[in-house]
N, C-alpha and C. Protein backbone atom coordinates (compact mmCIF):
# COMPACT_ATOMS: atom_id res chain seq x y z
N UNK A 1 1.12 11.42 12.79
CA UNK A 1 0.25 10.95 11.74
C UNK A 1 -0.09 12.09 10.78
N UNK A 2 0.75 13.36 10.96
CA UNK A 2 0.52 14.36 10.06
C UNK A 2 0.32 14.43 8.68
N UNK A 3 1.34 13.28 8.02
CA UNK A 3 1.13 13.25 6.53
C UNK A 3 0.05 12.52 5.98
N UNK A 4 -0.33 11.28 6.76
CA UNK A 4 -1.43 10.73 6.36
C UNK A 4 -2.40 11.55 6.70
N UNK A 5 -2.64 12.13 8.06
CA UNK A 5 -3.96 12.87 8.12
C UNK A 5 -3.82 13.84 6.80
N UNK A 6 -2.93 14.48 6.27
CA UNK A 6 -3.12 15.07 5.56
C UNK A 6 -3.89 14.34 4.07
N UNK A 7 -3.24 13.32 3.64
CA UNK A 7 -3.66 12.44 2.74
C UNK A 7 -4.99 12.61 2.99
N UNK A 8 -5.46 11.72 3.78
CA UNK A 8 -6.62 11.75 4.08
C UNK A 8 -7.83 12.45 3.93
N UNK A 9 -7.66 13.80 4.46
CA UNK A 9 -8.27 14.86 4.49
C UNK A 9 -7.85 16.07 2.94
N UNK A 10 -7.33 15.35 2.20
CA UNK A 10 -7.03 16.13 0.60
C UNK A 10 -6.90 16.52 0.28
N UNK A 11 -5.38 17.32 1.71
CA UNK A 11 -4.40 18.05 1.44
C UNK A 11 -3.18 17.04 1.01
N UNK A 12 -3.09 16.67 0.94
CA UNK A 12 -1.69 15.93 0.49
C UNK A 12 -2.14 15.01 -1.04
N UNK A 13 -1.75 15.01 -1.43
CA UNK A 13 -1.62 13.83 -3.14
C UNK A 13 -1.40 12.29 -2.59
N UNK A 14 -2.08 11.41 -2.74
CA UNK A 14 -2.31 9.87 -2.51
C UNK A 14 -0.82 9.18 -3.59
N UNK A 15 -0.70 8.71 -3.39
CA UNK A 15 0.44 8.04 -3.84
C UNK A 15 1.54 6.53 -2.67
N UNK A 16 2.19 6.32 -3.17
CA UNK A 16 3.22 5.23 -2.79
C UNK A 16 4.42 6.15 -1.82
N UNK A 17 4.58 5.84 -0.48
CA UNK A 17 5.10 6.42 0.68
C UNK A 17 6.06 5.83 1.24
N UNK A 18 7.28 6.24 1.51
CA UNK A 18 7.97 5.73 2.96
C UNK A 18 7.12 6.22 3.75
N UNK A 19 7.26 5.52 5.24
CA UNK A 19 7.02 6.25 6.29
C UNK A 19 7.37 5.45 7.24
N UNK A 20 7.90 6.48 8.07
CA UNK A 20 8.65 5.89 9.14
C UNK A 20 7.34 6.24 10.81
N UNK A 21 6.58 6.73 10.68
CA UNK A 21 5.83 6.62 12.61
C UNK A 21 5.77 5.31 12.94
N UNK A 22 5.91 5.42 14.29
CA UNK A 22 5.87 4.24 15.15
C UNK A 22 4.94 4.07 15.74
N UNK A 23 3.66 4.30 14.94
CA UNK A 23 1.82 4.31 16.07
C UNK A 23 1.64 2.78 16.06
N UNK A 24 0.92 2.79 16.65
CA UNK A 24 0.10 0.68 16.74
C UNK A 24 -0.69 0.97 15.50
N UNK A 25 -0.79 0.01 15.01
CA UNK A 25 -1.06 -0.42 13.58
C UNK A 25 -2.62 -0.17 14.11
N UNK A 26 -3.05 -0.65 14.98
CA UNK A 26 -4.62 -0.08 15.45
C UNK A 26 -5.19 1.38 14.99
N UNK A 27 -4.22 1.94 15.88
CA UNK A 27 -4.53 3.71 15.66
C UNK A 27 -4.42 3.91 14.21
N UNK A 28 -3.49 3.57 13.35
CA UNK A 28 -3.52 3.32 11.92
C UNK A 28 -5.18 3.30 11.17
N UNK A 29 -5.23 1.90 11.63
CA UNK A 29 -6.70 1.73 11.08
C UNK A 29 -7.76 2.83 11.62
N UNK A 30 -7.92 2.95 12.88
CA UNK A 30 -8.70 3.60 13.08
C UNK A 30 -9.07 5.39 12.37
N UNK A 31 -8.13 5.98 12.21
CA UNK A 31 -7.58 6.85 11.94
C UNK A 31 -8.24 7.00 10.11
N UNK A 32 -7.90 5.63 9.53
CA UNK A 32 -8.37 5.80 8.36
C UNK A 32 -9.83 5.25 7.91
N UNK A 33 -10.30 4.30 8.65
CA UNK A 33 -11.60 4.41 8.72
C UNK A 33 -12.63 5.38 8.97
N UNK A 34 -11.59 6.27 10.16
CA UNK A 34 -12.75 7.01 10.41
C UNK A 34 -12.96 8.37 9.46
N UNK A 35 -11.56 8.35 8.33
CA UNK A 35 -11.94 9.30 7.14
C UNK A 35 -13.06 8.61 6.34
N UNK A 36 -13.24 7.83 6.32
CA UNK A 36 -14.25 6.74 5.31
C UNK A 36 -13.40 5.87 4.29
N UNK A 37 -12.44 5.75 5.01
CA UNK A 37 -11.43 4.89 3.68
C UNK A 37 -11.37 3.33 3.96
N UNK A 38 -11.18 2.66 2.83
CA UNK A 38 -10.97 1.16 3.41
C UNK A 38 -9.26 0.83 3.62
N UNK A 39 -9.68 0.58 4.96
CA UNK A 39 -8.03 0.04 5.33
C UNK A 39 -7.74 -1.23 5.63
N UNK A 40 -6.19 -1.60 4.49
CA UNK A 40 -5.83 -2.95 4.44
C UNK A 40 -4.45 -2.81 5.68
N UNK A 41 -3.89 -3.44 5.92
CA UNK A 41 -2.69 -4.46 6.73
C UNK A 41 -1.86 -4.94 6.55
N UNK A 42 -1.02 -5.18 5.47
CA UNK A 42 -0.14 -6.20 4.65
C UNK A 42 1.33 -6.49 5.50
N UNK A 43 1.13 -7.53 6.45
CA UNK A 43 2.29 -7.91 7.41
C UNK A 43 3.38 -8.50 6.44
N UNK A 44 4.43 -7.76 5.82
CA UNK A 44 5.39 -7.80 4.78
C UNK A 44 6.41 -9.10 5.30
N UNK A 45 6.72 -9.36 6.11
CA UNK A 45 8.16 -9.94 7.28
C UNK A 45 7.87 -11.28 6.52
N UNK A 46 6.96 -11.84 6.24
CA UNK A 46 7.40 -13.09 5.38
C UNK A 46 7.21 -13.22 4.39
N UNK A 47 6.95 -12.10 3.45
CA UNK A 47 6.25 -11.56 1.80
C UNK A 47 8.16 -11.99 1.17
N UNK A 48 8.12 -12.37 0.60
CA UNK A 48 9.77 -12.50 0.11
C UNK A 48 9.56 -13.04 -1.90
N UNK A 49 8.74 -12.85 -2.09
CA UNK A 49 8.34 -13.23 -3.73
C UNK A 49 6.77 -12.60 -4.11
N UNK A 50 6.87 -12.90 -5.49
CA UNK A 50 6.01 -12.07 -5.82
C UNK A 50 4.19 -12.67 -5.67
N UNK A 51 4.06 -14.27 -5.78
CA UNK A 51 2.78 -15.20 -5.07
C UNK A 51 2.77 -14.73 -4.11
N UNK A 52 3.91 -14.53 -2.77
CA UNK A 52 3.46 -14.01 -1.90
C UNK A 52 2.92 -12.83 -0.95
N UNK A 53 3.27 -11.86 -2.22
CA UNK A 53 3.00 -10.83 -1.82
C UNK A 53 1.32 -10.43 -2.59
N UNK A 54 1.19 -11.23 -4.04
CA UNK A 54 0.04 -10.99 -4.40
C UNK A 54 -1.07 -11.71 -3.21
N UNK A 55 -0.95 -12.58 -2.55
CA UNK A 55 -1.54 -13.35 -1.59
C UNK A 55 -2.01 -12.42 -1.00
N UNK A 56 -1.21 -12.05 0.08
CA UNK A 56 -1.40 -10.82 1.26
C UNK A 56 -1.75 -9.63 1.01
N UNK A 57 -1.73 -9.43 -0.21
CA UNK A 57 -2.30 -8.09 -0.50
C UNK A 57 -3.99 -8.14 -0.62
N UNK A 58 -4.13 -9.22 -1.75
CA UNK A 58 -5.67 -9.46 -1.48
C UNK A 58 -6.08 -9.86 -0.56
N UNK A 59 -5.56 -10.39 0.68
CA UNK A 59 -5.82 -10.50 2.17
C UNK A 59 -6.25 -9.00 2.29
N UNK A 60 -5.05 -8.80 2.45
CA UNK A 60 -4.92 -7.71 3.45
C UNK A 60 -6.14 -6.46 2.72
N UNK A 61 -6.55 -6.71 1.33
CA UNK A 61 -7.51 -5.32 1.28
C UNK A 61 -8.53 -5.90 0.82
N UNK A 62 -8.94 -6.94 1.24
CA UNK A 62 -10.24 -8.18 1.14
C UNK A 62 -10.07 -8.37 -0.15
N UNK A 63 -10.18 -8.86 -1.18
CA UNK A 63 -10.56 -8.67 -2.61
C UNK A 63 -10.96 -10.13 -2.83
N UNK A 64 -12.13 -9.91 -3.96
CA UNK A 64 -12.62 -11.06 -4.02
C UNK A 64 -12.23 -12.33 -3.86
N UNK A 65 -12.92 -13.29 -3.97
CA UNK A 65 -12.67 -14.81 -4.02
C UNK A 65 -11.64 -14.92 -5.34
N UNK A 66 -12.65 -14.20 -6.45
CA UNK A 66 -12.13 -14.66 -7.87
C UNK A 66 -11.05 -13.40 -8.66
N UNK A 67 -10.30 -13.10 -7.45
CA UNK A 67 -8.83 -12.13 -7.66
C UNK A 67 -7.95 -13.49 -8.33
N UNK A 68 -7.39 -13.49 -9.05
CA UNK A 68 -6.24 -14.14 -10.14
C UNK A 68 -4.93 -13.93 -9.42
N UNK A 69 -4.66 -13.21 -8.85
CA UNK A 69 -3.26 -12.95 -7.68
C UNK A 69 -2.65 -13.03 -9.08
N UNK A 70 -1.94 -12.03 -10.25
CA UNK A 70 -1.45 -11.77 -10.49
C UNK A 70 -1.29 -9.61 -10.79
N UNK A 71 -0.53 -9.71 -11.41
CA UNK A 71 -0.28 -7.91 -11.37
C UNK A 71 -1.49 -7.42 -12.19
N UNK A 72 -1.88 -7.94 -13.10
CA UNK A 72 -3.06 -7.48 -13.59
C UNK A 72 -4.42 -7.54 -13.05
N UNK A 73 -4.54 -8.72 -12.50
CA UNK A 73 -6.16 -9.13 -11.72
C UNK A 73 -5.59 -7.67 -10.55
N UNK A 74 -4.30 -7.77 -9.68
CA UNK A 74 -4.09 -6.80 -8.88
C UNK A 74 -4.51 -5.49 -9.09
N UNK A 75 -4.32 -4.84 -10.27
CA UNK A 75 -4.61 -3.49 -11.04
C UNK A 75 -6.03 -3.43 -10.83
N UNK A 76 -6.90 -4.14 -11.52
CA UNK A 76 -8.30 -4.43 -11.90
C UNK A 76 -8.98 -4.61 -10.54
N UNK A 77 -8.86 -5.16 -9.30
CA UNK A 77 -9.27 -4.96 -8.05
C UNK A 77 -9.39 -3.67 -7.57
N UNK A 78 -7.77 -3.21 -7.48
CA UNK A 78 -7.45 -2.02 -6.79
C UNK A 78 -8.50 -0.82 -7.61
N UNK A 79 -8.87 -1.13 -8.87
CA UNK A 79 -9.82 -0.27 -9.52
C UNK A 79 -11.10 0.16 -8.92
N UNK A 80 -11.48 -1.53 -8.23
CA UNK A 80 -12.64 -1.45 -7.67
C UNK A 80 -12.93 -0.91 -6.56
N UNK A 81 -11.67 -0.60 -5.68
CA UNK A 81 -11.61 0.25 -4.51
C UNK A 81 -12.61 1.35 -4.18
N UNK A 82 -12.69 1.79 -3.30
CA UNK A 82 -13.24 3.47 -3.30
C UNK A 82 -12.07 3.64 -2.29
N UNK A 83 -11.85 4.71 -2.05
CA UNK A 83 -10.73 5.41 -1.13
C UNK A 83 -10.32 4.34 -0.42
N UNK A 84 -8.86 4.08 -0.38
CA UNK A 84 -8.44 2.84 0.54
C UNK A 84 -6.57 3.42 0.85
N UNK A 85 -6.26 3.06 1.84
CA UNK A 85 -5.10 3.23 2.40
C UNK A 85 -4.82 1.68 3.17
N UNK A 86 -2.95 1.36 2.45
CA UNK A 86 -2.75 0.10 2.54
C UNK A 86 -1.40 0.80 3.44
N UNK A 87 -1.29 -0.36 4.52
CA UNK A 87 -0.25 0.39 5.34
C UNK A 87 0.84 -0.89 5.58
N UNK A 88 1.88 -1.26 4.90
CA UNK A 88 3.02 -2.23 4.56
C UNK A 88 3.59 -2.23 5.27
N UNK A 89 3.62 -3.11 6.44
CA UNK A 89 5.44 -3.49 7.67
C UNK A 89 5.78 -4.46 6.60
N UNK A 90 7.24 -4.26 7.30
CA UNK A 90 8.13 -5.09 6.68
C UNK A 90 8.04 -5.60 5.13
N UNK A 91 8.10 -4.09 4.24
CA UNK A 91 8.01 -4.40 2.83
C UNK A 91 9.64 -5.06 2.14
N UNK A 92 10.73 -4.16 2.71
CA UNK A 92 11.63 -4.61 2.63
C UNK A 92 12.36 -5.70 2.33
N UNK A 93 11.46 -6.77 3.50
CA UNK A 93 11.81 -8.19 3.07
C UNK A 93 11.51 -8.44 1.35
N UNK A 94 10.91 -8.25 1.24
CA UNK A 94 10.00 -8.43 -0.37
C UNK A 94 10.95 -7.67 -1.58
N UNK A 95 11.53 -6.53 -1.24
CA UNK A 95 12.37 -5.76 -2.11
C UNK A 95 13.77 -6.42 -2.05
N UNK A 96 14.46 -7.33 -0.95
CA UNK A 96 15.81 -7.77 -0.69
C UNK A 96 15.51 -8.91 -1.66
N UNK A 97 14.43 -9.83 -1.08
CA UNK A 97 14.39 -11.07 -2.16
C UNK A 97 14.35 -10.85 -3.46
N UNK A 98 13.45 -10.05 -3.98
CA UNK A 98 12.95 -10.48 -5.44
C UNK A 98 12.47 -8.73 -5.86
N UNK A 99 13.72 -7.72 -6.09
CA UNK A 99 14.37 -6.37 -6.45
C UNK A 99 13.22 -6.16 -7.47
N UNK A 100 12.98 -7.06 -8.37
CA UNK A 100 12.77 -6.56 -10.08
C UNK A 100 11.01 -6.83 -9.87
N UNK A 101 10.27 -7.90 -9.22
CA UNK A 101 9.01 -7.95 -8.91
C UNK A 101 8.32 -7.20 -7.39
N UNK A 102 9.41 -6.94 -6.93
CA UNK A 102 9.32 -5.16 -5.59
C UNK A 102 8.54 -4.52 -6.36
N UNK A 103 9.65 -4.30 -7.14
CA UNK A 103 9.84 -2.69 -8.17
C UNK A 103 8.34 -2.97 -9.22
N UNK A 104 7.69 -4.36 -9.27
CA UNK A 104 6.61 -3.92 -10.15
C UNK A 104 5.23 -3.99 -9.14
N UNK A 105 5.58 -4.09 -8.72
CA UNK A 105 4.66 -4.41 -7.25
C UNK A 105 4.13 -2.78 -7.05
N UNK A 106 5.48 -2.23 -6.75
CA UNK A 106 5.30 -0.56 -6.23
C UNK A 106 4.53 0.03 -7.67
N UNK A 107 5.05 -0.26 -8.53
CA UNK A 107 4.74 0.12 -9.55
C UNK A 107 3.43 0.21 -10.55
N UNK A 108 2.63 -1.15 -9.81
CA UNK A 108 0.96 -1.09 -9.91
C UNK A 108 0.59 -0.25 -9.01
N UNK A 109 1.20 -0.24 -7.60
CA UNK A 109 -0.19 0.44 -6.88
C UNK A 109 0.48 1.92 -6.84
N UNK A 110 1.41 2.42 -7.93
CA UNK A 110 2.03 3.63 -7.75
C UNK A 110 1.03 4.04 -8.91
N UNK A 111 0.57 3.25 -10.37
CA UNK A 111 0.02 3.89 -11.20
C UNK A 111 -1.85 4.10 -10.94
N UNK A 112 -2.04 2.90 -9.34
CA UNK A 112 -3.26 3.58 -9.31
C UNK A 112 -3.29 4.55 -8.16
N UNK A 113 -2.86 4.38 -7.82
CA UNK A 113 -2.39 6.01 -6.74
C UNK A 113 -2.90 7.01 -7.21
N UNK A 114 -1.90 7.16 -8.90
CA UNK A 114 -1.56 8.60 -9.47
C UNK A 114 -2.74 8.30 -10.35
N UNK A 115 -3.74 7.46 -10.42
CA UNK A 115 -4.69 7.62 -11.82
C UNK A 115 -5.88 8.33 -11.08
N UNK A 116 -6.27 9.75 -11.87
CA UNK A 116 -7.10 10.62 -11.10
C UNK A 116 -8.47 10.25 -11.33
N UNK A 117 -8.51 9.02 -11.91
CA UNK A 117 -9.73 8.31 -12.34
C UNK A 117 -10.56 7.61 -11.38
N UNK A 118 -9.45 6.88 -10.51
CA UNK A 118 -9.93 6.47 -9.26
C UNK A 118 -9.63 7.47 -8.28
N UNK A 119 -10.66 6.16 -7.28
CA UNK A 119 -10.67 7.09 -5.84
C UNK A 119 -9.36 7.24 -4.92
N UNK A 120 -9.14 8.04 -4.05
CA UNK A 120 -7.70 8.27 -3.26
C UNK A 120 -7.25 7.01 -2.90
N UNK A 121 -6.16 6.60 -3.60
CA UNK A 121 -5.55 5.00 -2.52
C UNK A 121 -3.62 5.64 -2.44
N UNK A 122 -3.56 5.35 -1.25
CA UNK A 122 -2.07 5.54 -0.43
C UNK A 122 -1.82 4.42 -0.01
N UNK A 123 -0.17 4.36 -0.28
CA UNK A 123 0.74 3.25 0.60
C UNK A 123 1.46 3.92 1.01
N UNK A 124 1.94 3.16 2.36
CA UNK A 124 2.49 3.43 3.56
C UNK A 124 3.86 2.45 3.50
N UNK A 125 4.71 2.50 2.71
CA UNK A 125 5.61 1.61 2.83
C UNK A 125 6.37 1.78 4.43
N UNK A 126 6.18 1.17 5.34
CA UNK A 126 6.72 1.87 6.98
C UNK A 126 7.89 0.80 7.50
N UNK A 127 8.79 1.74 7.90
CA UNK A 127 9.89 1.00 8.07
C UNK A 127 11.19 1.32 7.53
N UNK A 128 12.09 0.63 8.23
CA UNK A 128 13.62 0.76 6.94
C UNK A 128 13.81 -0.43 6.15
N UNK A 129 14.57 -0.15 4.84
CA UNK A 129 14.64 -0.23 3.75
C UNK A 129 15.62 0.07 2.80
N UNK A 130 15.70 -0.59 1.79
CA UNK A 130 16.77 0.22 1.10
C UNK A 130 16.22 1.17 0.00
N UNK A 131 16.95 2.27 0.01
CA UNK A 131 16.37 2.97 -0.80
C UNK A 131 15.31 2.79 -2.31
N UNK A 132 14.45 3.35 -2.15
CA UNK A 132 13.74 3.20 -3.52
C UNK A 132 13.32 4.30 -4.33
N UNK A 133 13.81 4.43 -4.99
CA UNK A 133 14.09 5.44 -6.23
C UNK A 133 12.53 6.32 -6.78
N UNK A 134 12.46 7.27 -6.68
CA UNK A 134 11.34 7.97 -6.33
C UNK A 134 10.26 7.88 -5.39
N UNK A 135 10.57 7.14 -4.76
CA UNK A 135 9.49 7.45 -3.72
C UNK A 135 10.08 8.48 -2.67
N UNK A 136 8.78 9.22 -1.87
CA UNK A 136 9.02 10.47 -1.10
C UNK A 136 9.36 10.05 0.68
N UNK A 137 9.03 10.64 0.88
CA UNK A 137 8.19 10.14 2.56
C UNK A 137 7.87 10.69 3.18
N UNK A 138 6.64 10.66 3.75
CA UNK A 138 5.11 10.64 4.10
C UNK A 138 5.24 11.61 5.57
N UNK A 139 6.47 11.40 6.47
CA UNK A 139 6.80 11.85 7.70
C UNK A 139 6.06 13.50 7.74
């Protein structure tokens, strides 16, 4: 859990991640709660379009009732965050189906990652995958 602890603790830069550890998604949470961060869940394995992935995301990192589940209401939530780490199984599925709404998917929560305006938010894209074009990994 080296790279996230690092995240965490604010040695490492927050941003959009491979990562491959194999911990229980428990220790996950725990781990980031107990930095003070809010931690979401997003069980990817049946995410295969872009409704469905806006769905589970506002699941997975509570967001209001009156979230719009599109990329923009998405942006405008994630704003409202304070430090949060979202940790993605099976994102993959979601990038095989529907390549071009993946890629904008990564691409909101990559620009609030990097906006030094908000508070620290990391993804954990975990798992294999096919390659995705700038992203690092987290290992």
């Amino acid at each position: 859990m080296s790279g996230l602890a690092a995240v965490l603790a604010g040695r490492h830069a927050p941003g959009v991640y491979r990562w491959h550890a194999h911990l229980d998604e428990a220790d996950v949470r725990r781990a980031v709660e107990h930095a003070g961060w809010t931690y979401g869940h997003l069980d990817g394995w049946q995410v295969e379009d872009k409704a469905e992935f806006l769905s589970a995301v506002g699941k997975a990192l509570s967001f209001p009732d009156s979230y719009g589940q599109n990329f923009d209401a998405l942006s405008d939530c994630l704003a409202d965050l304070g430090p949060a780490a979202l940790l993605w199984d099976g994102w993959s599925c979601f990038d095989r189906a529907d390549e071009s709404a993946f890629q904008t998917a990564v691409d909101v929560l990559e620009s609030h990652a990097m906006d030094e305006r908000t508070a620290p938010f990391v993804v954990l894209l975990r798992g294999d995958g096919p390659d995705v074009e700038g992203l690092e990994s987290l290992d």
